[in-house]
PDB file of N, CA and C in Angstrom:
ATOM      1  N   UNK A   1     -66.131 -24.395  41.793  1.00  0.00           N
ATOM      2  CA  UNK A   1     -66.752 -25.186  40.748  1.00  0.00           C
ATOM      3  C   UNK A   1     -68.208 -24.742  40.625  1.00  0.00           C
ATOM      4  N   UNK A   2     -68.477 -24.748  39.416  1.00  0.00           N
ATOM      5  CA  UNK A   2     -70.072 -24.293  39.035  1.00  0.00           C
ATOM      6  C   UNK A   2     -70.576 -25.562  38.644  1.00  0.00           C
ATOM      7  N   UNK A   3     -72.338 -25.586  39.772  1.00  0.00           N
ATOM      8  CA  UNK A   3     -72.768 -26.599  39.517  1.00  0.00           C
ATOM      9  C   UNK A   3     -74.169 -26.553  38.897  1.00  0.00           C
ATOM     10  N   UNK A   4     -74.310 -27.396  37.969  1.00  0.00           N
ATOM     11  CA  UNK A   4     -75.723 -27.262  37.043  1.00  0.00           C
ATOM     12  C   UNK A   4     -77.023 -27.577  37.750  1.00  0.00           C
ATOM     13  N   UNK A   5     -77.618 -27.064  37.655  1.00  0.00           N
ATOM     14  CA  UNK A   5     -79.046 -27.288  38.146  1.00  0.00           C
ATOM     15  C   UNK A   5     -79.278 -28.860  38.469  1.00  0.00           C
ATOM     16  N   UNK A   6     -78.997 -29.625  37.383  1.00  0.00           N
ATOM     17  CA  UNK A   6     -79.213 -31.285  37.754  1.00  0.00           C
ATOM     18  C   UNK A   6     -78.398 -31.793  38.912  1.00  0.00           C
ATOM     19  N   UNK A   7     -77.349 -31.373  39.074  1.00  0.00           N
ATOM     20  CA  UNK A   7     -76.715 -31.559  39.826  1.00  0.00           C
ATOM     21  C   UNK A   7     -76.838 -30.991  41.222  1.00  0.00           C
ATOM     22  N   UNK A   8     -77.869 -30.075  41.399  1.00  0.00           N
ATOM     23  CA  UNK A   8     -78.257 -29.658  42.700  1.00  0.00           C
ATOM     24  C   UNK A   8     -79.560 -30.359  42.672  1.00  0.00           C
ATOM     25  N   UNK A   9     -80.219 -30.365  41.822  1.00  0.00           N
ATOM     26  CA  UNK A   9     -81.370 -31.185  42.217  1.00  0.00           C
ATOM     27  C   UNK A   9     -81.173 -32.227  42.625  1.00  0.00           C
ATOM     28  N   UNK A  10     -80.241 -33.402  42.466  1.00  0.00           N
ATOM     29  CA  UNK A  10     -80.044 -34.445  42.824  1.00  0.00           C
ATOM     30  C   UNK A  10     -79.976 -34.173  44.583  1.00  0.00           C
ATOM     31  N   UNK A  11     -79.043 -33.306  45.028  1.00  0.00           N
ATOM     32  CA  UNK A  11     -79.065 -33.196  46.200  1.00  0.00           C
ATOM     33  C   UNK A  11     -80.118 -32.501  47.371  1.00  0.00           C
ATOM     34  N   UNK A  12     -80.976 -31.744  46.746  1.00  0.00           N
ATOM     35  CA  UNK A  12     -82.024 -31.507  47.227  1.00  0.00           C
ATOM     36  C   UNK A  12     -82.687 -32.283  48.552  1.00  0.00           C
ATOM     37  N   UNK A  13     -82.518 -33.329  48.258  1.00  0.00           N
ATOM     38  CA  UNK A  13     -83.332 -34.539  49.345  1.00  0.00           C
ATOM     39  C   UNK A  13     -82.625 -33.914  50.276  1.00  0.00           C
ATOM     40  N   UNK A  14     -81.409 -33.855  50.240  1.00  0.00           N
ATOM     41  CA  UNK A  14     -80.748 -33.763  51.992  1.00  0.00           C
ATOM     42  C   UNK A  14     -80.641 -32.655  52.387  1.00  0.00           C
ATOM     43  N   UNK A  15     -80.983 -31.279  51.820  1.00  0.00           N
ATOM     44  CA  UNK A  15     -81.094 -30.091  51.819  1.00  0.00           C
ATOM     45  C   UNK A  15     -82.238 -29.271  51.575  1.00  0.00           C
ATOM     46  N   UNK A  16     -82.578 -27.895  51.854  1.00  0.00           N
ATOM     47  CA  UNK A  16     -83.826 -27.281  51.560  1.00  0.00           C
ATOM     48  C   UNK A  16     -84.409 -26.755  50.177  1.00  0.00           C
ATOM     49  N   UNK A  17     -83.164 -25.975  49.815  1.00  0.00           N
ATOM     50  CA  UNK A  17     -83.129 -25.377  48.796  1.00  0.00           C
ATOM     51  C   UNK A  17     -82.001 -25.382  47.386  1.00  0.00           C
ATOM     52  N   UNK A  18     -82.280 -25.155  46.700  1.00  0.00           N
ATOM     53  CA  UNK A  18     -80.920 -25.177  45.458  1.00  0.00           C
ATOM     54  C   UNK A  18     -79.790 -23.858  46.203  1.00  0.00           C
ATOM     55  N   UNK A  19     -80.034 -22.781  46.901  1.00  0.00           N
ATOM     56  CA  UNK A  19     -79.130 -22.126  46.731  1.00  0.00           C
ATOM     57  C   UNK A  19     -78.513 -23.008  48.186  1.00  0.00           C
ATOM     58  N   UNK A  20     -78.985 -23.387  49.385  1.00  0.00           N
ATOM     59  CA  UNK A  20     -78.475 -24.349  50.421  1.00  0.00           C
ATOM     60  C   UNK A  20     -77.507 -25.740  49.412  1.00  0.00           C
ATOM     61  N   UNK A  21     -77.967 -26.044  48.710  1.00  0.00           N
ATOM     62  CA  UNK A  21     -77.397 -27.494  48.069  1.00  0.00           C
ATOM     63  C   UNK A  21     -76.042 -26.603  47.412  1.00  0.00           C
ATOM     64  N   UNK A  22     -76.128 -25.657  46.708  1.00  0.00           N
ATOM     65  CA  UNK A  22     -74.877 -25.039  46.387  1.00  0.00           C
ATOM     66  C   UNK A  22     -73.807 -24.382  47.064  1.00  0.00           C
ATOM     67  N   UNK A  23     -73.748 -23.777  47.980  1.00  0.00           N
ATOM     68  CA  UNK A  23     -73.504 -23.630  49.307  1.00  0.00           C
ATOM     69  C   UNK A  23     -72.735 -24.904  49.970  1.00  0.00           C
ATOM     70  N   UNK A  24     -73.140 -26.092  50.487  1.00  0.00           N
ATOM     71  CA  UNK A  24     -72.979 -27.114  50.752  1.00  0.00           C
ATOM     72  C   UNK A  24     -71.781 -27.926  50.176  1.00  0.00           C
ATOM     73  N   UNK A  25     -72.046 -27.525  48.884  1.00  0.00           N
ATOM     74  CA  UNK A  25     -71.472 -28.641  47.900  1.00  0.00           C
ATOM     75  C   UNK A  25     -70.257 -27.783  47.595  1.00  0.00           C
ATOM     76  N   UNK A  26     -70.042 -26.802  47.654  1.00  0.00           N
ATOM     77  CA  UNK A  26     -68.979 -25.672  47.243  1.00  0.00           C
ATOM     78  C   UNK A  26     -67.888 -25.975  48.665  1.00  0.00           C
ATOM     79  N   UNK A  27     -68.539 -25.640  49.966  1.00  0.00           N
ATOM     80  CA  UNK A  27     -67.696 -25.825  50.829  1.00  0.00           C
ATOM     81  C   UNK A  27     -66.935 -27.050  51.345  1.00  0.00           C
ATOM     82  N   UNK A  28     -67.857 -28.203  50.916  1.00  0.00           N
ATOM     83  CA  UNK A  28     -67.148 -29.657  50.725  1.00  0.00           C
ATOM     84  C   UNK A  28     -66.631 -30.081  49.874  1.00  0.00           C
ATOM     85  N   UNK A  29     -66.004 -29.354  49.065  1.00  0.00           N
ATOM     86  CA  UNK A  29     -65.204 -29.479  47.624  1.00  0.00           C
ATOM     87  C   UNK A  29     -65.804 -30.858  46.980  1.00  0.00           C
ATOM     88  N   UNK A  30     -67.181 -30.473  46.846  1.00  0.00           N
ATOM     89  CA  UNK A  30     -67.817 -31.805  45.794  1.00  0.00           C
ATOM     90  C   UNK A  30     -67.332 -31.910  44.535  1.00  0.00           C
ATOM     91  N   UNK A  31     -67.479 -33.105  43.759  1.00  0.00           N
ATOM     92  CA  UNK A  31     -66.649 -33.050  41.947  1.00  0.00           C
ATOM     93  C   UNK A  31     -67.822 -33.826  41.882  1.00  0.00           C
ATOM     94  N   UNK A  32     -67.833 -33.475  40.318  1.00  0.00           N
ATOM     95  CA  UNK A  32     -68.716 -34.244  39.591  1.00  0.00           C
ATOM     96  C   UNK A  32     -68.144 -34.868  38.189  1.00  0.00           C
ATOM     97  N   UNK A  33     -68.498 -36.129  38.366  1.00  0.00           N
ATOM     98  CA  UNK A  33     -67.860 -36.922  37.175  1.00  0.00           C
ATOM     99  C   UNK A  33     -68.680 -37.749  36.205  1.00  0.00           C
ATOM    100  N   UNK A  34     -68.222 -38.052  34.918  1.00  0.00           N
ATOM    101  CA  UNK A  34     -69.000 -37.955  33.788  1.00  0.00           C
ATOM    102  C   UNK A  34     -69.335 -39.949  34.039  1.00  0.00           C
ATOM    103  N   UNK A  35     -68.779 -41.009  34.733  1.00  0.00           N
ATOM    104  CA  UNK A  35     -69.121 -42.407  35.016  1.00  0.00           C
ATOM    105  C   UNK A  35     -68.791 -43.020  35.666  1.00  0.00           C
ATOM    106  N   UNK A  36     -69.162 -43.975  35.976  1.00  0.00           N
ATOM    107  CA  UNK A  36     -68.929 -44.954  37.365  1.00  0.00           C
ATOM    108  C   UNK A  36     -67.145 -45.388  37.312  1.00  0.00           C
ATOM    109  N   UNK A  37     -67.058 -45.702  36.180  1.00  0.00           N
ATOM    110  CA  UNK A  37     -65.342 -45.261  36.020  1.00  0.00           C
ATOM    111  C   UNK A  37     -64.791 -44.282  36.931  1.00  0.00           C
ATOM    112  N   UNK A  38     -65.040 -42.819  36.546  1.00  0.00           N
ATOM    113  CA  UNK A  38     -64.224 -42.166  37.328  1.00  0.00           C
ATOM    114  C   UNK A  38     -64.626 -41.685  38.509  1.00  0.00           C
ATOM    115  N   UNK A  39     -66.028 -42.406  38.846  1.00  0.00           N
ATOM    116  CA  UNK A  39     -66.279 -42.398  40.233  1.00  0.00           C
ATOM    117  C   UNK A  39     -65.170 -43.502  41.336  1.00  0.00           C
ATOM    118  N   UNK A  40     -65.114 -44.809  40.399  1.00  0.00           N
ATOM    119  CA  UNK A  40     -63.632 -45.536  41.306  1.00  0.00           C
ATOM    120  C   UNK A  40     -62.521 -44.941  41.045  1.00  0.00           C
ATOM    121  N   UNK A  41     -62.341 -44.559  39.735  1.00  0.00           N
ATOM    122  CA  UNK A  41     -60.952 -43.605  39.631  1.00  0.00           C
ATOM    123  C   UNK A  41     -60.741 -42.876  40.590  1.00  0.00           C
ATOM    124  N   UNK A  42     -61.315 -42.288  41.315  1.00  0.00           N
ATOM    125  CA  UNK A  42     -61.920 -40.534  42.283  1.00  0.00           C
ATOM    126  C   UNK A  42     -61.446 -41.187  43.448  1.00  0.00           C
ATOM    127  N   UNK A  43     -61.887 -42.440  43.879  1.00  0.00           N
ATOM    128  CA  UNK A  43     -61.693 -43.304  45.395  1.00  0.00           C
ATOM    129  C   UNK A  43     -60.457 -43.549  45.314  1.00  0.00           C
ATOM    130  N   UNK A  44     -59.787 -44.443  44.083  1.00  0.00           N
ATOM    131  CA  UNK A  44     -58.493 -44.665  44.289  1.00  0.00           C
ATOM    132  C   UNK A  44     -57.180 -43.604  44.433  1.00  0.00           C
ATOM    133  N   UNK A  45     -57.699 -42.585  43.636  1.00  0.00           N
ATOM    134  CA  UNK A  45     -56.467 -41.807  43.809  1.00  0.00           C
ATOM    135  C   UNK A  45     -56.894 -41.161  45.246  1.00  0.00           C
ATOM    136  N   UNK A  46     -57.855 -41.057  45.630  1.00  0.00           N
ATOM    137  CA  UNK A  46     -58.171 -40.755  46.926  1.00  0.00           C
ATOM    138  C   UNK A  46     -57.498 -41.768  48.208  1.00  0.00           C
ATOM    139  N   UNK A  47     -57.050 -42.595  47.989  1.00  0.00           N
ATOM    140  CA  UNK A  47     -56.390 -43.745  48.639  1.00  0.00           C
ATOM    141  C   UNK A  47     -57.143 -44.228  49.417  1.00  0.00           C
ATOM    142  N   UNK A  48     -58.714 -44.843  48.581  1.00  0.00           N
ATOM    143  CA  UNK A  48     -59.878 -45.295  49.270  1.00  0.00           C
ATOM    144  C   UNK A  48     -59.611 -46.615  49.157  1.00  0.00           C
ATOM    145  N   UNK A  49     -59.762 -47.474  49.825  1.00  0.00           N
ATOM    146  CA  UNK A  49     -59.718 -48.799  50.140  1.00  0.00           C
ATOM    147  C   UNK A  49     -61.070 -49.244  49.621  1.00  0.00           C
ATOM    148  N   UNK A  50     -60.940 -50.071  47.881  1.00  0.00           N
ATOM    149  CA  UNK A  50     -61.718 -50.131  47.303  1.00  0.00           C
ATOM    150  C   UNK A  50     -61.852 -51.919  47.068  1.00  0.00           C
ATOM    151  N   UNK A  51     -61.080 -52.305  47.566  1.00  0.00           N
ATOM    152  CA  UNK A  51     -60.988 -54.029  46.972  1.00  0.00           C
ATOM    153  C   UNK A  51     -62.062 -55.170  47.428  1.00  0.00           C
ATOM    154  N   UNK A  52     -62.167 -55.260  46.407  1.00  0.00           N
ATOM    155  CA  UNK A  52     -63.210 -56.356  46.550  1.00  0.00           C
ATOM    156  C   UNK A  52     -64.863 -55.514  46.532  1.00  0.00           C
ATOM    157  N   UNK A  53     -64.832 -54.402  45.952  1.00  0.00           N
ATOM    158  CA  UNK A  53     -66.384 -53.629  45.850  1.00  0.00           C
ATOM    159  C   UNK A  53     -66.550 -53.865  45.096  1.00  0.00           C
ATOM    160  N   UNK A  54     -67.973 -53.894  44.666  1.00  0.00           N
ATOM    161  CA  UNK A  54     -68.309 -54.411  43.356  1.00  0.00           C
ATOM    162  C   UNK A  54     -69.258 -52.916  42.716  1.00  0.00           C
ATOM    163  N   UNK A  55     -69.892 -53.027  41.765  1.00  0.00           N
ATOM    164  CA  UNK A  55     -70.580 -51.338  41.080  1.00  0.00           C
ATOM    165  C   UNK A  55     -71.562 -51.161  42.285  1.00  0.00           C
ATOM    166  N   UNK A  56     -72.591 -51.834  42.830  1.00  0.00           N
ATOM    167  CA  UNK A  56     -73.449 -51.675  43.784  1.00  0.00           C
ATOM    168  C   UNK A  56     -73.063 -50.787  44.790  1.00  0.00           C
ATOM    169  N   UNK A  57     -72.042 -51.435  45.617  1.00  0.00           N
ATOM    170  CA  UNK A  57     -70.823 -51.107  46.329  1.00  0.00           C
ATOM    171  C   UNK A  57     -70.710 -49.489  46.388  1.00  0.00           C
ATOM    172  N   UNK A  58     -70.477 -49.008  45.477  1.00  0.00           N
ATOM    173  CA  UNK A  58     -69.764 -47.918  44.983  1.00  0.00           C
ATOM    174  C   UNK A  58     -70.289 -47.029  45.257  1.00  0.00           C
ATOM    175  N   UNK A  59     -71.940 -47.107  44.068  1.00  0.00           N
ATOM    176  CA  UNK A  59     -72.754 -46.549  44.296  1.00  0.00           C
ATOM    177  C   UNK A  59     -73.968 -46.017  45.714  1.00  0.00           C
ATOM    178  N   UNK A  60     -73.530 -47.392  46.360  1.00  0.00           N
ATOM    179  CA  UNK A  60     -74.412 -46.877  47.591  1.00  0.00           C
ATOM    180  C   UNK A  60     -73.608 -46.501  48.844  1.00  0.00           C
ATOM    181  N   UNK A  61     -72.170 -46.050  48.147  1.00  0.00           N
ATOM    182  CA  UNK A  61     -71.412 -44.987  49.097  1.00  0.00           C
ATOM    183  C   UNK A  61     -72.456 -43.865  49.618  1.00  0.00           C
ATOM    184  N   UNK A  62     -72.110 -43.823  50.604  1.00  0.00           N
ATOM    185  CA  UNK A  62     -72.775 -42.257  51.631  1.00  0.00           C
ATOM    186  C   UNK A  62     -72.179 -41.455  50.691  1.00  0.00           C
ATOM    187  N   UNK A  63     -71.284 -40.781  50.225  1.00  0.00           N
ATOM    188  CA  UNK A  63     -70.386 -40.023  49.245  1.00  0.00           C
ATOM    189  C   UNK A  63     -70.825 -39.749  47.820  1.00  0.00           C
ATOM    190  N   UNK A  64     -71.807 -40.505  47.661  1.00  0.00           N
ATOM    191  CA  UNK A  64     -72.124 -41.075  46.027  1.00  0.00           C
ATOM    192  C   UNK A  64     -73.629 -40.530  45.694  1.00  0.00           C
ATOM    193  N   UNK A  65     -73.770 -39.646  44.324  1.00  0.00           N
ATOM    194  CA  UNK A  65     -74.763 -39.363  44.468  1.00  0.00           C
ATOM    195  C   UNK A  65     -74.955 -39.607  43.023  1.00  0.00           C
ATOM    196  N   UNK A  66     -75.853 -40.363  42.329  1.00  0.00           N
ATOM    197  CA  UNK A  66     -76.187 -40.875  41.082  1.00  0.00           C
ATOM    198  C   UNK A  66     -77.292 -39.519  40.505  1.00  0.00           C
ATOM    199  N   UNK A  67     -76.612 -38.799  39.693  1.00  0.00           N
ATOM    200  CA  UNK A  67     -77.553 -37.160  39.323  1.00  0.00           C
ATOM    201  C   UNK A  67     -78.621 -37.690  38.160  1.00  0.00           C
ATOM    202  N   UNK A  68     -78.733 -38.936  37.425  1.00  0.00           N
ATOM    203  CA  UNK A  68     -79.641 -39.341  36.815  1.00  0.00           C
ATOM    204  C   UNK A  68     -79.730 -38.935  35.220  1.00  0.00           C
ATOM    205  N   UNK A  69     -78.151 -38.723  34.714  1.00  0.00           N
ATOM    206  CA  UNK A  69     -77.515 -38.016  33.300  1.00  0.00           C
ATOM    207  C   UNK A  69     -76.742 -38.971  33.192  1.00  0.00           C
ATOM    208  N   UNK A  70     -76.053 -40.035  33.640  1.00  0.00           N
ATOM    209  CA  UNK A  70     -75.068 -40.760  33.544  1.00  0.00           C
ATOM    210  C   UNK A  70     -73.697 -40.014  34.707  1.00  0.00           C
ATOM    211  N   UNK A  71     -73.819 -39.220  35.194  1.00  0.00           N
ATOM    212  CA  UNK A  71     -72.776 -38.302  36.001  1.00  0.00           C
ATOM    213  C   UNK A  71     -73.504 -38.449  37.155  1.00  0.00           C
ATOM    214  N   UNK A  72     -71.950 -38.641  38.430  1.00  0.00           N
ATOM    215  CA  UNK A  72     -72.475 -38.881  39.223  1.00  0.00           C
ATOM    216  C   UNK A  72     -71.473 -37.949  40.363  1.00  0.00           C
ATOM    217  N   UNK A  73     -72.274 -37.280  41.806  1.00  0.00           N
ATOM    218  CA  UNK A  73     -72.108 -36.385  42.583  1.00  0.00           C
ATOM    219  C   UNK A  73     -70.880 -37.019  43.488  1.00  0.00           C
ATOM    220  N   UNK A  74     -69.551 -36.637  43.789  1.00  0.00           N
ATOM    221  CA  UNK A  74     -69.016 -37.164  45.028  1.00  0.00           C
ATOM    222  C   UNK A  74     -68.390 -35.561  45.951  1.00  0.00           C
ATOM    223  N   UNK A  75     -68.973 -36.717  47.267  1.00  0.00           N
ATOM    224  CA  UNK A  75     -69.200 -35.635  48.526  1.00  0.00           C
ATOM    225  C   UNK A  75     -67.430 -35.490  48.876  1.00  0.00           C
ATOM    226  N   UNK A  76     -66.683 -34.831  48.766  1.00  0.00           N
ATOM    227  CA  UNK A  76     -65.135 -35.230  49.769  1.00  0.00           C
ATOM    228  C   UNK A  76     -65.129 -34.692  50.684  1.00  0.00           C
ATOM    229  N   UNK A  77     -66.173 -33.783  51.634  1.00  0.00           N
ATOM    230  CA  UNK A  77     -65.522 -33.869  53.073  1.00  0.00           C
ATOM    231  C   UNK A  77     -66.650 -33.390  53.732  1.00  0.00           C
TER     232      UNK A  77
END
């Protein structure tokens, strides 16, 4: 998967560089999705035990990375 510049910048904080954040994100088969929709969509078919979370919830998954476009980063492994 090719990832856009916004989308590495977002991850930056936990990493050094954009070509480290790409790197990273390639080998942990990260996805990036267009809303908080298919950010729970992403958990459930993932057979994430989601009940009773609310949007907060979601978002302040360790997994969850809000890229600041309306699209948001998920980590899978």
């Amino acid at each position: 998967m090719q990832y856009d510049d916004a989308v590495l910048q977002c991850f930056l904080d936990v990493v050094s560089s954009l070509e480290e954040a790409e790197e990273f994100l390639e080998e942990n088969f990260a996805v990036v999705v267009n809303s908080l929709r298919e950010v729970w969509d992403f958990f459930e078919e993932e057979g994430i035990d989601m009940d009773g979370a609310d949007e907060d919830e979601i978002l302040n998954a360790d997994e969850v990375f809000e890229i600041g476009d309306g699209r948001y980063l998920i980590i899978e492994g």
